[in-house]
N, C-alpha and C. Protein backbone atom coordinates (compact mmCIF):
# COMPACT_ATOMS: atom_id res chain seq x y z
N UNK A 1 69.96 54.92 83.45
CA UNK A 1 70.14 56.35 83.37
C UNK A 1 69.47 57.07 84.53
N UNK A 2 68.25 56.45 84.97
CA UNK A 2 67.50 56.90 86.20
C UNK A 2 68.10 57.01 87.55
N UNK A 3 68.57 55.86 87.50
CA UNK A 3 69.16 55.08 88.96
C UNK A 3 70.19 56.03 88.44
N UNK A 4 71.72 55.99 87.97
CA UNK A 4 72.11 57.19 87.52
C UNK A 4 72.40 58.77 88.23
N UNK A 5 71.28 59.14 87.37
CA UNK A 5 70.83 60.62 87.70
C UNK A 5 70.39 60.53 89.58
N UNK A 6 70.05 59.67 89.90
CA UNK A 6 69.41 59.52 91.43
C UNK A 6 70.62 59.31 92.33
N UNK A 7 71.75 59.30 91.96
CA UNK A 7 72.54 58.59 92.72
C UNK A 7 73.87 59.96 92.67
N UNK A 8 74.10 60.77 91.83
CA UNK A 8 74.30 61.49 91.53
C UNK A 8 73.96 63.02 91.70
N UNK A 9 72.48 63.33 91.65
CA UNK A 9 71.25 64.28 92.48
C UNK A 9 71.87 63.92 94.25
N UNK A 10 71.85 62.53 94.82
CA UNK A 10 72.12 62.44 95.98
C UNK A 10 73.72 63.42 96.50
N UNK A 11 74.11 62.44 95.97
CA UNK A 11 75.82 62.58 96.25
C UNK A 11 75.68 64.35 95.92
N UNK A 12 75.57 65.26 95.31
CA UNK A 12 75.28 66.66 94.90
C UNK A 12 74.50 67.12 95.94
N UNK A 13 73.38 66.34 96.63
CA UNK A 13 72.98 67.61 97.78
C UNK A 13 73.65 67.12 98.82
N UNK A 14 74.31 66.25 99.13
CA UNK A 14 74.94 65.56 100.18
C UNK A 14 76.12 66.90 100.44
N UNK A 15 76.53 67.05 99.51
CA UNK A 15 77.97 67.62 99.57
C UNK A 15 77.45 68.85 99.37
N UNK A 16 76.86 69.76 99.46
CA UNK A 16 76.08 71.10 99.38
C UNK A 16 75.55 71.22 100.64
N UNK A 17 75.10 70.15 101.21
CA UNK A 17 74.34 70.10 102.90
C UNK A 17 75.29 70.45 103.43
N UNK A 18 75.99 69.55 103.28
CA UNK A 18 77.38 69.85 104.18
C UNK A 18 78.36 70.50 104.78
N UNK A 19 78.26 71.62 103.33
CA UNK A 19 79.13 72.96 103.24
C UNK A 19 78.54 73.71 103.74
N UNK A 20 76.95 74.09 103.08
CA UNK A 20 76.18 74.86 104.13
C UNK A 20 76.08 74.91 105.86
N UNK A 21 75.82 73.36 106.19
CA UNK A 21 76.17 73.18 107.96
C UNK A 21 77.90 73.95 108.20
N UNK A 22 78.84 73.35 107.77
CA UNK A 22 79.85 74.13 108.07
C UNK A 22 80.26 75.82 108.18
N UNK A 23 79.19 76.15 107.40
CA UNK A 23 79.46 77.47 106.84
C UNK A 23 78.62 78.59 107.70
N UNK A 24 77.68 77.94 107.99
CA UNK A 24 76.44 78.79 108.95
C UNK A 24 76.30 77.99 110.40
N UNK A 25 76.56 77.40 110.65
CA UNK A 25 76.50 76.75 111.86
C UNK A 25 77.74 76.32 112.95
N UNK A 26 78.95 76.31 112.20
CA UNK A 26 79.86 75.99 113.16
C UNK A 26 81.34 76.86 112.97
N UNK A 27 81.42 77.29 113.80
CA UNK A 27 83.18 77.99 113.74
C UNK A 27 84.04 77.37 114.54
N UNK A 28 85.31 77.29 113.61
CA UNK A 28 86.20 76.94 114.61
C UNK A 28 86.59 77.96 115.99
N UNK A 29 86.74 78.74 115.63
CA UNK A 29 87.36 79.75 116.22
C UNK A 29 86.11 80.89 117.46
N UNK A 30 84.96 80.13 117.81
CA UNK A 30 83.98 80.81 118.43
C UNK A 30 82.69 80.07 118.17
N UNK A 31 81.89 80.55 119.03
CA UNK A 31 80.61 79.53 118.82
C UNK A 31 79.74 79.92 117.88
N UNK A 32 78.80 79.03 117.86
CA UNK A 32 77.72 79.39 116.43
C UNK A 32 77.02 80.59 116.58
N UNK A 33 76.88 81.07 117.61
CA UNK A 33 75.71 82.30 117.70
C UNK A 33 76.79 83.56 117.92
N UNK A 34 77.48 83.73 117.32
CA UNK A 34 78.90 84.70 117.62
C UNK A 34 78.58 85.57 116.06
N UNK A 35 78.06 86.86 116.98
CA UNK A 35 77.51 87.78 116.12
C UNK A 35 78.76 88.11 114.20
N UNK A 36 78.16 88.49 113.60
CA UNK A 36 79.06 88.86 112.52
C UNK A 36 78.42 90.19 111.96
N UNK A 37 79.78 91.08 112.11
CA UNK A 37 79.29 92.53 110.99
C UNK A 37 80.71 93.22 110.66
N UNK A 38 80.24 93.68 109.95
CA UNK A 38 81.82 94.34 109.30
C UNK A 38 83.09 94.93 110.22
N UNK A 39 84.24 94.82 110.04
CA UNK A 39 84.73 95.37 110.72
C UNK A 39 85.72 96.35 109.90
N UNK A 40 85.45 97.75 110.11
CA UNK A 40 86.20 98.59 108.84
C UNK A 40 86.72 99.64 109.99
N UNK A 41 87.47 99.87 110.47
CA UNK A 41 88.52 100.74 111.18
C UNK A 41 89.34 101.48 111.13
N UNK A 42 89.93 102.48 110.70
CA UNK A 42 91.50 103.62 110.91
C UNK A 42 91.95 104.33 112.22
N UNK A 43 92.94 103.70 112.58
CA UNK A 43 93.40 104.66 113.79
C UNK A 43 94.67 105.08 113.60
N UNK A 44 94.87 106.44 114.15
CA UNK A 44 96.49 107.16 113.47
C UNK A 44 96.52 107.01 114.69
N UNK A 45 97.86 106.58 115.22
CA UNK A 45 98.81 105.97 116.53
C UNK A 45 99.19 107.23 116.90
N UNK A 46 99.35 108.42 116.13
CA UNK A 46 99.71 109.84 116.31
C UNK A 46 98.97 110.67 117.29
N UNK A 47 97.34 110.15 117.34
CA UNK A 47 96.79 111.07 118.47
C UNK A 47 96.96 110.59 119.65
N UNK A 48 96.63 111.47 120.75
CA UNK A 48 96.76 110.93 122.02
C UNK A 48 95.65 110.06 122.58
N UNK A 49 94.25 109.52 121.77
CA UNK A 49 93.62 108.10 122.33
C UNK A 49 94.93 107.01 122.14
N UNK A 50 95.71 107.08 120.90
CA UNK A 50 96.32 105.93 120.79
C UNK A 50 97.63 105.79 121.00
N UNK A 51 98.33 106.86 121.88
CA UNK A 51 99.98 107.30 122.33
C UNK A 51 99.96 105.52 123.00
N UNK A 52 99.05 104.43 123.86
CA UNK A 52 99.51 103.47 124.23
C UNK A 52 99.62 102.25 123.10
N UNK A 53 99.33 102.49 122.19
CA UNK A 53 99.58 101.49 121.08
C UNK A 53 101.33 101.42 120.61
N UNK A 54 101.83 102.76 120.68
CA UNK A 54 103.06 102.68 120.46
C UNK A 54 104.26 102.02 120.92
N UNK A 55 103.52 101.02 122.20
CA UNK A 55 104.24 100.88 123.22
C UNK A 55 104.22 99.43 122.59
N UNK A 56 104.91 98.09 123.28
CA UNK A 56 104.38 96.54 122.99
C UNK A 56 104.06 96.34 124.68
N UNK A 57 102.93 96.10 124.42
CA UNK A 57 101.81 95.56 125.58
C UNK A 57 100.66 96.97 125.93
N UNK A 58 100.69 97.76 125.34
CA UNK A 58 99.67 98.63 124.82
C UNK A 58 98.66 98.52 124.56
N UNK A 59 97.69 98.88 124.99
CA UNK A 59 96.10 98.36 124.28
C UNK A 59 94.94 99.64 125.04
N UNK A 60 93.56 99.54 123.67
CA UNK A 60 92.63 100.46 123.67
C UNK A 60 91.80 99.74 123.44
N UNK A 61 90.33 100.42 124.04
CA UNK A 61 88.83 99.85 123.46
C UNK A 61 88.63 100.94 122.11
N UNK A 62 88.28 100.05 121.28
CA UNK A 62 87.40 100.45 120.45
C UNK A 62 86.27 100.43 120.19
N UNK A 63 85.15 101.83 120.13
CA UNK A 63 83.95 101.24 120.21
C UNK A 63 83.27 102.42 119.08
N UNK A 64 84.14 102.50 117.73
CA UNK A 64 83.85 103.57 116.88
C UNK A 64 82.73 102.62 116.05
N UNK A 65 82.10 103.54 114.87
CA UNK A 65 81.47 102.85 114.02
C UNK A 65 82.33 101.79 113.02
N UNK A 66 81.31 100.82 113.15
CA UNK A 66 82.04 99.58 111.96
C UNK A 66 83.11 98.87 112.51
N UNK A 67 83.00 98.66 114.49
CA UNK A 67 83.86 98.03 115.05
C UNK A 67 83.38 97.10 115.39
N UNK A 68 82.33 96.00 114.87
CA UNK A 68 81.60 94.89 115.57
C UNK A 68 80.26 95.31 116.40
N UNK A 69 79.90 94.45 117.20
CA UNK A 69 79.18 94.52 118.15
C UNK A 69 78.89 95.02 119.14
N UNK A 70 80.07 94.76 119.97
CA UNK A 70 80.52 95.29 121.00
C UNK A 70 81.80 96.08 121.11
N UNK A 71 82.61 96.61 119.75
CA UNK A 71 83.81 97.40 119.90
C UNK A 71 84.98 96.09 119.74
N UNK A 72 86.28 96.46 120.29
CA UNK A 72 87.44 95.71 119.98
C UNK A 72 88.14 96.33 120.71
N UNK A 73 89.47 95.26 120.96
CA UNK A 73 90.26 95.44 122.19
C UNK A 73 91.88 95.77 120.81
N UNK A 74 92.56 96.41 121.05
CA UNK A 74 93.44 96.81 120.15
C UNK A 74 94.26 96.48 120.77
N UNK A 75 95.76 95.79 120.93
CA UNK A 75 96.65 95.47 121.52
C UNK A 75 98.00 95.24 120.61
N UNK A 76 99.19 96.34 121.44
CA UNK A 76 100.58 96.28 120.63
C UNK A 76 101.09 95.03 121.06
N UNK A 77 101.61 94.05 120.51
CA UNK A 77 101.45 92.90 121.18
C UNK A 77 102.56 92.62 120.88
N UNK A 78 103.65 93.24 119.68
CA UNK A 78 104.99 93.12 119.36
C UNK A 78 105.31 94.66 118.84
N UNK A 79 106.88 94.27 118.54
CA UNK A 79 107.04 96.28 117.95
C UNK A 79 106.73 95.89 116.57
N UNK A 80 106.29 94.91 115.81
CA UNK A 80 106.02 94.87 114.25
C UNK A 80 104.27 94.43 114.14
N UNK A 81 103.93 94.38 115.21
CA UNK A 81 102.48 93.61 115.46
C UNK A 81 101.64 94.10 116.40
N UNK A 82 100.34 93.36 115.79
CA UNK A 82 99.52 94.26 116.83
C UNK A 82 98.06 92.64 116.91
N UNK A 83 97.34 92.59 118.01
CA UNK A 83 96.25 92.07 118.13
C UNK A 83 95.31 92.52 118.39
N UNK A 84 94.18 92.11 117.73
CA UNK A 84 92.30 92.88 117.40
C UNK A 84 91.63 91.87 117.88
N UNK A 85 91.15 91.89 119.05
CA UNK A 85 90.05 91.19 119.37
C UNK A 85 89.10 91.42 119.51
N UNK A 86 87.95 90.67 118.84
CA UNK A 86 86.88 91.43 119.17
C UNK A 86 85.92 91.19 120.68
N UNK A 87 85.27 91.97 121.27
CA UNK A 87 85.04 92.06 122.77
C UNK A 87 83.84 91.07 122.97
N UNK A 88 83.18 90.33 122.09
CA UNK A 88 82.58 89.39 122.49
C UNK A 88 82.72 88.18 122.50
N UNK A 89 82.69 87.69 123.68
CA UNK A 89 83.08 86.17 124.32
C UNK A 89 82.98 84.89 123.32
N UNK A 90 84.67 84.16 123.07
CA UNK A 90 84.29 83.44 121.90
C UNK A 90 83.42 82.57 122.21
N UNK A 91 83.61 81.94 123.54
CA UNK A 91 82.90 80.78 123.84
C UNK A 91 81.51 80.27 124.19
N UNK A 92 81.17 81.75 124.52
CA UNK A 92 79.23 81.19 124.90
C UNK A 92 78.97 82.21 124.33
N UNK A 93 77.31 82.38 123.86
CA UNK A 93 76.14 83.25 123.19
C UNK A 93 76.52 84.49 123.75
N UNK A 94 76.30 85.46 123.17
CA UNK A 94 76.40 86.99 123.32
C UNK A 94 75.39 86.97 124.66
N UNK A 95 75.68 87.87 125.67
CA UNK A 95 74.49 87.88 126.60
C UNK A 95 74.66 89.16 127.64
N UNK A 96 74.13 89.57 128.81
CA UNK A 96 74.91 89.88 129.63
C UNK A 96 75.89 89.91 130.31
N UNK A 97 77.34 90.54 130.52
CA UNK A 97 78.24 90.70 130.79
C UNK A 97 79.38 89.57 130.16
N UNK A 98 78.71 89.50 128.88
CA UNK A 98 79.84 88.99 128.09
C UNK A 98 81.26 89.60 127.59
N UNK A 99 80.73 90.83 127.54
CA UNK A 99 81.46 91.45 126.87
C UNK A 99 83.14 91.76 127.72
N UNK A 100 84.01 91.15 126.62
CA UNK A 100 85.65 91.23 127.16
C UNK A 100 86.08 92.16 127.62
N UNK A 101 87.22 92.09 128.57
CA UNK A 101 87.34 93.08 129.42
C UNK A 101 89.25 92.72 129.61
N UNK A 102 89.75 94.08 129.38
CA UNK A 102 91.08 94.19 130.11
C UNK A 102 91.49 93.95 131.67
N UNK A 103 92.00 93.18 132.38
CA UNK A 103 92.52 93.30 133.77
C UNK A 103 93.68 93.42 133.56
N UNK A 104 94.16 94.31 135.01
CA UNK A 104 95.59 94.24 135.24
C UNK A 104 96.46 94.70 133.74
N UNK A 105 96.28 95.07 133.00
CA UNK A 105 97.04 94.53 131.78
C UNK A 105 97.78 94.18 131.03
N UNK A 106 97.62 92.63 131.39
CA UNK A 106 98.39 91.41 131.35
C UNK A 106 97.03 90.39 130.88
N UNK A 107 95.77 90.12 131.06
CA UNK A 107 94.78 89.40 130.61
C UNK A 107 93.41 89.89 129.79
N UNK A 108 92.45 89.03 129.09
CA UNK A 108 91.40 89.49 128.72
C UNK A 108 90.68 88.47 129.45
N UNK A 109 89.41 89.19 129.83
CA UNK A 109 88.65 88.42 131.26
C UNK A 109 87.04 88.65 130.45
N UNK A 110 86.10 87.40 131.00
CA UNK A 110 85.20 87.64 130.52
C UNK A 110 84.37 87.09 131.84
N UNK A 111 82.96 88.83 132.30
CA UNK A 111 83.09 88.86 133.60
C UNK A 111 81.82 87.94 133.23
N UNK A 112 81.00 87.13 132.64
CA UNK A 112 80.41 86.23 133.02
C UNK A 112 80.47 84.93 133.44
N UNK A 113 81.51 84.64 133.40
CA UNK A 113 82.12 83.10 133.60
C UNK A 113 83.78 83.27 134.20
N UNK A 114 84.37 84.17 134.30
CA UNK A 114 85.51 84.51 134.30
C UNK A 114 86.80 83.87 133.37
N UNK A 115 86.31 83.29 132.19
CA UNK A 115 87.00 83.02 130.99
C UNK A 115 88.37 83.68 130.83
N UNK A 116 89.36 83.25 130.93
CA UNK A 116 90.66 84.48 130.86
C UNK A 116 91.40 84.03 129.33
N UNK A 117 92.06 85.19 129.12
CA UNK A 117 93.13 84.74 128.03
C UNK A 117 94.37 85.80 128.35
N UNK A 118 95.63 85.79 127.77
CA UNK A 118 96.33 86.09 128.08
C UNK A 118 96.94 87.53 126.71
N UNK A 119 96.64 88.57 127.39
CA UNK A 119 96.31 89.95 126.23
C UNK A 119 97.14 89.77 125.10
N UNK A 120 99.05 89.67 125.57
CA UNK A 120 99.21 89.89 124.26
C UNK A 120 99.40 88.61 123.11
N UNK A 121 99.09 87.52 123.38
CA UNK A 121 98.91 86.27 122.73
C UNK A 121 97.53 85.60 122.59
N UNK A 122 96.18 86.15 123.47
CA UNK A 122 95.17 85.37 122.60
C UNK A 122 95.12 84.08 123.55
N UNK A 123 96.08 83.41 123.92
CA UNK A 123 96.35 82.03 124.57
C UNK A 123 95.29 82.04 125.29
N UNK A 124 94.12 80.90 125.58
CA UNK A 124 92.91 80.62 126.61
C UNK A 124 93.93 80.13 128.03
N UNK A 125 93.85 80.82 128.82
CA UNK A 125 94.35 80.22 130.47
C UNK A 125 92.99 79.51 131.15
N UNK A 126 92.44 79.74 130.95
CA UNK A 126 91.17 79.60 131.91
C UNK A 126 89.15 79.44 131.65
N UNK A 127 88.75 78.32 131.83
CA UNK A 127 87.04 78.09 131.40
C UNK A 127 87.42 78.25 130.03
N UNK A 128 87.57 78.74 129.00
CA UNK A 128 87.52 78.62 127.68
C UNK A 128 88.48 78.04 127.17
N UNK A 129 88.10 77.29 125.69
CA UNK A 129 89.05 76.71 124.97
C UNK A 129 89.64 76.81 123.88
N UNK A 130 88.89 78.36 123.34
CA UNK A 130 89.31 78.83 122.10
C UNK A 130 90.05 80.20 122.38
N UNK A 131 90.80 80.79 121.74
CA UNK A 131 91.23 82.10 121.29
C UNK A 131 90.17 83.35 121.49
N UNK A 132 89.89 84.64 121.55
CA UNK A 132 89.36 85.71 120.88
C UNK A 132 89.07 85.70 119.85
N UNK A 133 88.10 85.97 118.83
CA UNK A 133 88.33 86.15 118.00
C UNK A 133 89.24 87.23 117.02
N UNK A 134 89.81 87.30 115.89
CA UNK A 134 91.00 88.18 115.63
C UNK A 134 90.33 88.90 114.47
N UNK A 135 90.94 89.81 114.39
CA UNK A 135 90.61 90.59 112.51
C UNK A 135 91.74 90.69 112.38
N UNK A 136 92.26 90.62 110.87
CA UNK A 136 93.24 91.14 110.26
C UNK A 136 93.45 93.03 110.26
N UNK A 137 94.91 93.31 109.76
CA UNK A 137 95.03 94.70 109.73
C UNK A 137 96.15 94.73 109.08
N UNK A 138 96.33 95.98 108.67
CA UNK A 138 97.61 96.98 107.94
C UNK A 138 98.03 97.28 108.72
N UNK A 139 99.20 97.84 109.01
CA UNK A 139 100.15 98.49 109.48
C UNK A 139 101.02 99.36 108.79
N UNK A 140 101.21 101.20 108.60
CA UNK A 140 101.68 101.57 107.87
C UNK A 140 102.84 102.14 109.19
N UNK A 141 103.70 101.67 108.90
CA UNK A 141 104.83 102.01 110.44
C UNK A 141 105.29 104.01 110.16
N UNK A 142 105.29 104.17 109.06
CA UNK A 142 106.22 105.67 108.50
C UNK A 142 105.17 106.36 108.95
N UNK A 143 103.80 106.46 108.67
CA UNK A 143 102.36 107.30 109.58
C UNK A 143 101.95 106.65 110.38
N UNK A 144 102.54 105.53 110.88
CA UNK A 144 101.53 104.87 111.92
C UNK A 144 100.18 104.99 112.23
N UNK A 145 99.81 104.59 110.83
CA UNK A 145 98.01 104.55 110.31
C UNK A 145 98.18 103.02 110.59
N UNK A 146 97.07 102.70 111.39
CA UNK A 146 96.39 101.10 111.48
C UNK A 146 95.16 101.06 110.91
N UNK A 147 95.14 99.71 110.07
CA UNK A 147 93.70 99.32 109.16
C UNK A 147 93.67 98.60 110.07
N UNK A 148 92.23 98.05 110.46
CA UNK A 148 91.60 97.45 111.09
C UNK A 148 90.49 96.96 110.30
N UNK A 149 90.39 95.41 109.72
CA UNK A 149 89.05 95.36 108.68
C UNK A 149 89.02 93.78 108.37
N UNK A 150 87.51 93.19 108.08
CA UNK A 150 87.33 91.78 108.34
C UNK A 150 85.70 91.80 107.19
């Protein structure tokens, strides 16, 4: 019953260790020290900050409250779709001049390493091997109200 309970106690923190390392320590999608805070957003496509969202290949910084860290890159990326990235670099530690950046716009560039991705797909071209990170959103097309929230 001892041996048992001991073998059992094991196998139970084994598989609890585990989840925890996965859960706090590693992302797929960005590195471990890749800040996290809410992301709660509304933008009406109606005013004139956001007349270029209406467009597909359109895009704005966001740097309102409850937009991350460093703000978010907003991009019409189809006429039914849109991409949210957030502006800090998936691939290395938050630092100086990490923070993502529009060129030309056609790429997202990251001026510490020159990391590129390609704006309206996310796709890594260059030094990095992951994506942006993304938030989900609403889309109400009849008010063209965008949720923005994670």
């Amino acid at each position: 019953m001892k041996k048992t309970f001991s073998i059992l106690s094991l196998i139970t923190l084994l598989i609890f260790s585990n989840l925890a390392i996965k859960s706090c320590g590693s992302h797929e999608d960005t590195v471990s020290c890749f800040p996290s805070s809410p992301i709660n957003v509304t933008l009406n496509l109606n005013l004139p900050a956001y007349y270029s969202l209406n467009q597909v290949g359109g895009w704005v910084y966001i740097n309102e409250q409850q937009s991350g860290t460093r703000g978010l890159i907003v991009v019409r990326a189809s006429d039914a779709g849109f991409k949210i990235y957030d502006r800090n670099a998936p691939h290395i530690c938050p630092d100086n001049n990490t923070t993502l950046e529009v060129q030309d716009n056609i790429r997202v560039v990251c001026p510490k390493d020159n990391a590129q991705w390609i704006l309206l797909t996310g796709q890594p071209t260059a030094v990095a091997n992951v994506p942006p990170k993304t938030y989900l959103y609403n889309y109400d097309p009849s008010g063209k109200i965008l949720n923005i929230y994670y």
